[in-house]
C-alpha atoms as a PDB file:
ATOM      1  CA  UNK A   1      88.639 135.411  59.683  1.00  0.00           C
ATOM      2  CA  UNK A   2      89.835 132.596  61.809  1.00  0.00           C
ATOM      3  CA  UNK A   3      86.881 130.936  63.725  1.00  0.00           C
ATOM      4  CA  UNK A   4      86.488 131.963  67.938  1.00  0.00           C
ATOM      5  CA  UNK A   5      88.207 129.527  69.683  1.00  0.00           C
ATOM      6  CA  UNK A   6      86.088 127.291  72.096  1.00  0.00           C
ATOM      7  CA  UNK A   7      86.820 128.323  75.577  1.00  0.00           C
ATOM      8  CA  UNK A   8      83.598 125.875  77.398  1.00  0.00           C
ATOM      9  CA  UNK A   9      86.123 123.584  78.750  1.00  0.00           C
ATOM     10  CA  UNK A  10      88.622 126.341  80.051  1.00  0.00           C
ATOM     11  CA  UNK A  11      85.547 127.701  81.906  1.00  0.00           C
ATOM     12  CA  UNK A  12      83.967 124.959  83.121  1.00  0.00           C
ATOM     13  CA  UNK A  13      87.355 124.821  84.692  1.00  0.00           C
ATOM     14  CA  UNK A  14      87.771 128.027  86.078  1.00  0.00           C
ATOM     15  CA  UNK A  15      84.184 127.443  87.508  1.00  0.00           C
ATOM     16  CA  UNK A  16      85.267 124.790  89.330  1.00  0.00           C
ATOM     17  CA  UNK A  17      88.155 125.543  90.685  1.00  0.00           C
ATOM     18  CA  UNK A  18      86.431 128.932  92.181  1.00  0.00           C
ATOM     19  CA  UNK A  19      83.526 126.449  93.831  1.00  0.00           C
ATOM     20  CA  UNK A  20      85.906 124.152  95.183  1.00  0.00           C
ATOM     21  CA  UNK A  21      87.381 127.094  97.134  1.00  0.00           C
ATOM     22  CA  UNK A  22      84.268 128.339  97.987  1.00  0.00           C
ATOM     23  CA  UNK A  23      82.854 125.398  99.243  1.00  0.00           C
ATOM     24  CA  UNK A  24      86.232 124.268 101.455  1.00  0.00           C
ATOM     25  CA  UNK A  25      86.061 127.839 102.964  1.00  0.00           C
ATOM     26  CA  UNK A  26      82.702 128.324 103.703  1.00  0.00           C
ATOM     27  CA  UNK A  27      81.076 125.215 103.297  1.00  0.00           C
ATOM     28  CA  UNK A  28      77.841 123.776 101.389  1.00  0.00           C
ATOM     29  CA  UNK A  29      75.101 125.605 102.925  1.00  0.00           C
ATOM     30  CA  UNK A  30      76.957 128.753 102.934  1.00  0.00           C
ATOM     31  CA  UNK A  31      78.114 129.035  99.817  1.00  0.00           C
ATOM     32  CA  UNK A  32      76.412 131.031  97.558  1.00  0.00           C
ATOM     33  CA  UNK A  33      76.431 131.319  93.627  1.00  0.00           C
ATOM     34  CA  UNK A  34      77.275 134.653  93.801  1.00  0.00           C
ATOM     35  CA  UNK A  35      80.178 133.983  96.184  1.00  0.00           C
ATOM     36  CA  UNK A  36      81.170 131.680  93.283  1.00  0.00           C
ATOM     37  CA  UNK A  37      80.347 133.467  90.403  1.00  0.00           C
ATOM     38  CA  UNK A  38      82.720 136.556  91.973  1.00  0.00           C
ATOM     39  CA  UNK A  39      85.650 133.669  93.093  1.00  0.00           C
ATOM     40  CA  UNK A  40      85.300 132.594  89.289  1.00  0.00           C
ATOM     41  CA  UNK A  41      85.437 136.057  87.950  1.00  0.00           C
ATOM     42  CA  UNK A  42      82.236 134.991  85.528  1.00  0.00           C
ATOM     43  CA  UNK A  43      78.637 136.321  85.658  1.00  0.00           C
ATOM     44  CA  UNK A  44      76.167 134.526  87.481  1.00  0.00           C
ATOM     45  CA  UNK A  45      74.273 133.678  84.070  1.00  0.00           C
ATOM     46  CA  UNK A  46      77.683 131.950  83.194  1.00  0.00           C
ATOM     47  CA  UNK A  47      77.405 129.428  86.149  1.00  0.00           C
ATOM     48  CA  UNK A  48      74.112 128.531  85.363  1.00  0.00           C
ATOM     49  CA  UNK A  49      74.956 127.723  81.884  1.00  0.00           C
ATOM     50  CA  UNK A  50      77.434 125.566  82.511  1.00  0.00           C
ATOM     51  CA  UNK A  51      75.777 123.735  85.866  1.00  0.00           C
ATOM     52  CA  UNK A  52      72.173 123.882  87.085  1.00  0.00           C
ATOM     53  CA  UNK A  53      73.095 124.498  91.109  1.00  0.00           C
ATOM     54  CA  UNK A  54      74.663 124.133  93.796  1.00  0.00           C
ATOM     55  CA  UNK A  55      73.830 121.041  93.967  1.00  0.00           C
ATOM     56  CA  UNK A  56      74.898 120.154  90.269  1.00  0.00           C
ATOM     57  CA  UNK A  57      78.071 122.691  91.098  1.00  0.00           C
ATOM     58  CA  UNK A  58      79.093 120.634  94.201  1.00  0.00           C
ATOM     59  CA  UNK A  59      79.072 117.249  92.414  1.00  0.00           C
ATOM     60  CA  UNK A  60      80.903 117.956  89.593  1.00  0.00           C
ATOM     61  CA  UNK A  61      82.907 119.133  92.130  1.00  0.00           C
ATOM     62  CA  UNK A  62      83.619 115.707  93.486  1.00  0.00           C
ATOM     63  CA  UNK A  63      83.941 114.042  90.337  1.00  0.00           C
ATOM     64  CA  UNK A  64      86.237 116.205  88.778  1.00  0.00           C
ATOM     65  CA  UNK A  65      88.925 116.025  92.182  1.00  0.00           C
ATOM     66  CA  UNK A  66      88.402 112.322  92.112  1.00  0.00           C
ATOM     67  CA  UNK A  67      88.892 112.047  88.627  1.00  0.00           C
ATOM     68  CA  UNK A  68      92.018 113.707  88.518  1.00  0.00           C
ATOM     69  CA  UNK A  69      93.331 112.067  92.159  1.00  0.00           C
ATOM     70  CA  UNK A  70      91.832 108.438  90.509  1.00  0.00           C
ATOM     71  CA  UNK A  71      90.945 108.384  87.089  1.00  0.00           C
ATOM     72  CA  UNK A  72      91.390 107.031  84.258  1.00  0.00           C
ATOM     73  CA  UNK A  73      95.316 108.486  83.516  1.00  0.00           C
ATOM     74  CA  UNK A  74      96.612 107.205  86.986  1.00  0.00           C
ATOM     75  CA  UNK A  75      94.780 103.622  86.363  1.00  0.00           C
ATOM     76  CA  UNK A  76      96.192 103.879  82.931  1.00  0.00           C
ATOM     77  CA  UNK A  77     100.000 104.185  84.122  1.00  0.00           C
ATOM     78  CA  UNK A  78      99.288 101.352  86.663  1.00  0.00           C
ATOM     79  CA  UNK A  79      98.672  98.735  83.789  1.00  0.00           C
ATOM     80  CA  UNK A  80     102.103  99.607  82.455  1.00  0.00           C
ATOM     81  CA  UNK A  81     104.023  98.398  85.894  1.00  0.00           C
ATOM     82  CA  UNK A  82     104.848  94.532  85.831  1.00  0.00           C
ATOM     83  CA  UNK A  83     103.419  92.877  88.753  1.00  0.00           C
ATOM     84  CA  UNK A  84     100.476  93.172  90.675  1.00  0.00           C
ATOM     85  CA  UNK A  85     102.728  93.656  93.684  1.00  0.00           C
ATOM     86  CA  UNK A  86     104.197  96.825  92.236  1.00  0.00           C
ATOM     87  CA  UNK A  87     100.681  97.969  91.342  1.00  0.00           C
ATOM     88  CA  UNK A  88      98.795  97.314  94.698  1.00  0.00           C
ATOM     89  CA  UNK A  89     102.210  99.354  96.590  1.00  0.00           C
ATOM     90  CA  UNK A  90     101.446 102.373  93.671  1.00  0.00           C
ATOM     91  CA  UNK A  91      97.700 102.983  94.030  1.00  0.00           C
ATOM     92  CA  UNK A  92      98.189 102.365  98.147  1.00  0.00           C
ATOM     93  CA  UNK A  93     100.942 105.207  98.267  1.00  0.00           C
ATOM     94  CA  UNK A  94      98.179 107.141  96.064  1.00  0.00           C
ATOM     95  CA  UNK A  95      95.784 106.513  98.562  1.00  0.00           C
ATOM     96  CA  UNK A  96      97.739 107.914 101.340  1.00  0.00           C
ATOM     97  CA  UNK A  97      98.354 110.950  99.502  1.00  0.00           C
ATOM     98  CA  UNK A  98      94.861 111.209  98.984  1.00  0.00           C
ATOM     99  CA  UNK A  99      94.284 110.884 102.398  1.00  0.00           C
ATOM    100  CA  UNK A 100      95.204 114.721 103.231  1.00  0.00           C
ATOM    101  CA  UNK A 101      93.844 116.184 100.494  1.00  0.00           C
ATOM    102  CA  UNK A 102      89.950 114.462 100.355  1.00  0.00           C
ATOM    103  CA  UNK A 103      89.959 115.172 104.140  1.00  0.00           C
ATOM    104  CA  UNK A 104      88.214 119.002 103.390  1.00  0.00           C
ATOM    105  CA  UNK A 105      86.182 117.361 100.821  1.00  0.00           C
ATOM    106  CA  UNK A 106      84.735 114.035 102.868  1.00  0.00           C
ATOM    107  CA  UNK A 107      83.800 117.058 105.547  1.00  0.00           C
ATOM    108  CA  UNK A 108      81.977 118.441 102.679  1.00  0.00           C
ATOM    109  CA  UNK A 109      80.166 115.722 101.272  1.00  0.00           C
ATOM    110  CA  UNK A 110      79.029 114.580 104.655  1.00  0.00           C
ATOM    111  CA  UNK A 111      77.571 118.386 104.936  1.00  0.00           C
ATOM    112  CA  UNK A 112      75.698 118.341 101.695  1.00  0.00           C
ATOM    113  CA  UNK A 113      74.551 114.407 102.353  1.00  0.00           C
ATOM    114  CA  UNK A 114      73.247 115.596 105.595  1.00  0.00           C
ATOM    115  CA  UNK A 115      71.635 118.602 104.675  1.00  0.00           C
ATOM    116  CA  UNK A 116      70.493 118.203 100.837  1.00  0.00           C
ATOM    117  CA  UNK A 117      67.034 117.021  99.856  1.00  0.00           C
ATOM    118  CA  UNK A 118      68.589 114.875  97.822  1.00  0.00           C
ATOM    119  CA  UNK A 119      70.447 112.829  99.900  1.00  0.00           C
ATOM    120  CA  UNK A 120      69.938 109.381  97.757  1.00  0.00           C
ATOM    121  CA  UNK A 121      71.375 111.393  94.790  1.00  0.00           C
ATOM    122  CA  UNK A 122      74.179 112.211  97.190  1.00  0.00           C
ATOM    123  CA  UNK A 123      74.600 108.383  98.342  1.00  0.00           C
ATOM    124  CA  UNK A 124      74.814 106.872  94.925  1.00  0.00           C
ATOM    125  CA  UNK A 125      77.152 109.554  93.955  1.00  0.00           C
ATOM    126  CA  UNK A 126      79.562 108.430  96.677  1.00  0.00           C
ATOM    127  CA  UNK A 127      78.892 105.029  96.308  1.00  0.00           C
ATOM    128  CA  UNK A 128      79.651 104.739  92.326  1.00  0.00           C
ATOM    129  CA  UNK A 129      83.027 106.408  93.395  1.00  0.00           C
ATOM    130  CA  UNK A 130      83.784 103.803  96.069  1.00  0.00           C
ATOM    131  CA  UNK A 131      82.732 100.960  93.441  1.00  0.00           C
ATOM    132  CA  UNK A 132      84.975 102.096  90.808  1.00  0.00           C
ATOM    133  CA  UNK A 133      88.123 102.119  93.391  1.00  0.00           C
ATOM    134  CA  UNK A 134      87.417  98.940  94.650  1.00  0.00           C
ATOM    135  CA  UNK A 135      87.003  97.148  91.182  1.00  0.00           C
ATOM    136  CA  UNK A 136      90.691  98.437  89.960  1.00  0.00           C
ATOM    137  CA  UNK A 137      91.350  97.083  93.580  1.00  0.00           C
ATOM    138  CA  UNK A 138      89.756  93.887  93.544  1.00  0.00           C
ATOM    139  CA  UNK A 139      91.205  93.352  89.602  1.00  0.00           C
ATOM    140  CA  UNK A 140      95.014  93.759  90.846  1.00  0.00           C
ATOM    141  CA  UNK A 141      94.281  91.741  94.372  1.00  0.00           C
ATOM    142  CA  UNK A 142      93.447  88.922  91.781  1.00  0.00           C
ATOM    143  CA  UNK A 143      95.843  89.302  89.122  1.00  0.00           C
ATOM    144  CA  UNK A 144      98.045  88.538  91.717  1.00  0.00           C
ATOM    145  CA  UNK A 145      96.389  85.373  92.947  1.00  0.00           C
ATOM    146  CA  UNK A 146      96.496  84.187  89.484  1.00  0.00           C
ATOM    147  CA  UNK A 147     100.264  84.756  88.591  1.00  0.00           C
ATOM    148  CA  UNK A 148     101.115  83.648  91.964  1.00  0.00           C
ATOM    149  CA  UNK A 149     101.997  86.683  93.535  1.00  0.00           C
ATOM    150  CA  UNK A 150      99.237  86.638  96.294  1.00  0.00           C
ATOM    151  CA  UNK A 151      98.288  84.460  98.576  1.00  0.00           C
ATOM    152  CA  UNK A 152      94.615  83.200  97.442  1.00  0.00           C
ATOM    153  CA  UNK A 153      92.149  85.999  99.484  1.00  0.00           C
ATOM    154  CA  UNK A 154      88.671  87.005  99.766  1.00  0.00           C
ATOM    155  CA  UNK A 155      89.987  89.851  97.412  1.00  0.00           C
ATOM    156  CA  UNK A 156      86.251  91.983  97.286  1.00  0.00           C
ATOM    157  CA  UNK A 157      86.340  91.222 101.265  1.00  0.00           C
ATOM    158  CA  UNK A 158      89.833  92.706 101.590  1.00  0.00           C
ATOM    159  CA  UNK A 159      89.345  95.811  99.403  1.00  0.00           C
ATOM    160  CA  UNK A 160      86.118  96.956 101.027  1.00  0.00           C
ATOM    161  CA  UNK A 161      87.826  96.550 104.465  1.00  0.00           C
ATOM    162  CA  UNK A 162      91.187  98.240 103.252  1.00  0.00           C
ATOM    163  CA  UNK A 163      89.280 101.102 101.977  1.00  0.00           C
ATOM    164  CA  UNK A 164      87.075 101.533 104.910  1.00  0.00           C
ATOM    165  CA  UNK A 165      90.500 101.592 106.633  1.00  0.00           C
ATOM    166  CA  UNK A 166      92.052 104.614 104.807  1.00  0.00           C
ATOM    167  CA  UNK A 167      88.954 106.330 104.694  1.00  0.00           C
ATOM    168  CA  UNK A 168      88.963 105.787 108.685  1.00  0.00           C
ATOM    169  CA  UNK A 169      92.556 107.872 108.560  1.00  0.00           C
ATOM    170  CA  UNK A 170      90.918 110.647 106.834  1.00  0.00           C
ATOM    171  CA  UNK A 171      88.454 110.930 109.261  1.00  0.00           C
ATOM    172  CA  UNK A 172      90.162 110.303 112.090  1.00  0.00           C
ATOM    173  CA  UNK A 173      92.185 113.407 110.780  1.00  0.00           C
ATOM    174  CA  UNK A 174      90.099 115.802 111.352  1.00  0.00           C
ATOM    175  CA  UNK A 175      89.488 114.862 114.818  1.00  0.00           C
ATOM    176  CA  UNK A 176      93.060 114.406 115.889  1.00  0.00           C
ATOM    177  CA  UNK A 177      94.811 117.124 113.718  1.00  0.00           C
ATOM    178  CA  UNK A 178      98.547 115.643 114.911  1.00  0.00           C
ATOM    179  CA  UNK A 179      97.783 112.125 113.326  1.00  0.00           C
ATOM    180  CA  UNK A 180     100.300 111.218 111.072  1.00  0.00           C
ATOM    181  CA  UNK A 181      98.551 109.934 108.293  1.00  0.00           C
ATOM    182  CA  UNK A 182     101.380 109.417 105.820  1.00  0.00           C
ATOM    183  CA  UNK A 183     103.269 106.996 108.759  1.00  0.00           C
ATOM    184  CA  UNK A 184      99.964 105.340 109.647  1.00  0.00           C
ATOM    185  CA  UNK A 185      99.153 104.856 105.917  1.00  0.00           C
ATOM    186  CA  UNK A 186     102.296 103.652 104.642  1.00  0.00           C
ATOM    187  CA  UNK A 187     102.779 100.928 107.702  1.00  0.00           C
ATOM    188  CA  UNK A 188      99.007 100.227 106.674  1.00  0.00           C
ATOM    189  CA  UNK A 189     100.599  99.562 102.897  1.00  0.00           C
ATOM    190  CA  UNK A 190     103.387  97.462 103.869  1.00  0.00           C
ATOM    191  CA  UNK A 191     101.335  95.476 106.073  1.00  0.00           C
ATOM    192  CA  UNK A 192      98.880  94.863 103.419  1.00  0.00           C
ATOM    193  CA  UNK A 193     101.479  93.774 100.977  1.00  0.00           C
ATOM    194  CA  UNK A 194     103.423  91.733 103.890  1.00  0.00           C
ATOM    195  CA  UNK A 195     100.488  89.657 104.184  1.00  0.00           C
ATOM    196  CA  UNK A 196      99.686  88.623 101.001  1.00  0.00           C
ATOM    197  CA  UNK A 197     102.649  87.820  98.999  1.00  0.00           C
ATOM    198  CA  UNK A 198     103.905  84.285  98.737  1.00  0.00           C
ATOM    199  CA  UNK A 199     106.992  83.255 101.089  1.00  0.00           C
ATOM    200  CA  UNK A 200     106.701  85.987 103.320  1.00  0.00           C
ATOM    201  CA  UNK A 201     106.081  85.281 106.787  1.00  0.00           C
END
């Protein structure tokens, strides 16, 4: 007899992708386990042997959209372009992308930071996230001041204030639903990238 195949990860999937929709639809506090355990199709037991809450449910949540928007793969593919220039313009038209589709999610986390008794948990969550970014940020701002590519910058100072910037767009999004975010984002890029490369003026 062949051995049972080992279906955790293809449920821990499923499991997520039914909270995500819960969550986006009805929000944190609203959202129930049974709401997710009927999205998911899976028992209620099921949830709670893969995650220990909402709480635990809602941040792997987070991770796992991030990780697939940002992670390792994407970073990955950006060490195979050949200048920084062309890898700064890459992970910028990434972030405007990302723009749209984090807005439902930001909405979220600022729900669940505002509401959750564990709002430090919540904070350092968000924070390790923003940390990461800006390293692979800071990393290409300087590669490019070394080969000569980029004019010599306060590359951590830029980054943080870039970042602040596009998350600024995503926000602003949800307050003025006509903003176009891929326009504003992309003349953000090129501005970016006008200003720090070498002989342009």
């Amino acid at each position: 007899m062949s051995p049972r195949p080992d279906v955790s990860a293809e449920r821990r999937r499923q499991i997520l992708q039914a909270a995500q929709t819960c969550f986006m639809r009805s929000g944190y506090n609203k959202t129930t386990m049974d709401e997710i355990a009927a999205a998911s199709g899976l028992s209620k037991g099921s949830l709670y042997w893969y995650f220990e809450g909402k709480d635990d449910l809602l941040q792997a949540v987070f991770l796992d959209f991030f990780e697939k928007e940002l992670g390792y793969e994407q970073v990955a593919a950006l060490e195979q372009l050949p200048t920084a220039a062309a890898k700064l313009q890459t992970i910028l038209q990434m972030m405007v992308g990302l723009g749209e589709k984090v807005q439902g999610l930001f909405n979220l986390f600022l729900e669940y930071w505002a509401s959750s008794t564990r709002r430090e948990d919540a904070a350092n969550l968000w924070t390790s996230m923003l940390v990461q970014y800006k390293n692979v940020l800071v990393g290409i701002i300087e590669e490019g001041i070394r080969n000569g590519e980029f004019r010599p910058v306060d590359a951590e100072g830029l980054v943080w204030a870039m970042m602040a910037a596009y998350d600024g767009l995503t926000v602003y999004l949800s307050l003025v639903p006509d903003l176009d975010i891929q326009r504003a984002g992309q003349t953000l890029a090129e501005t970016l990238l006008d200003g720090l490369l070498v002989g342009k003026e």
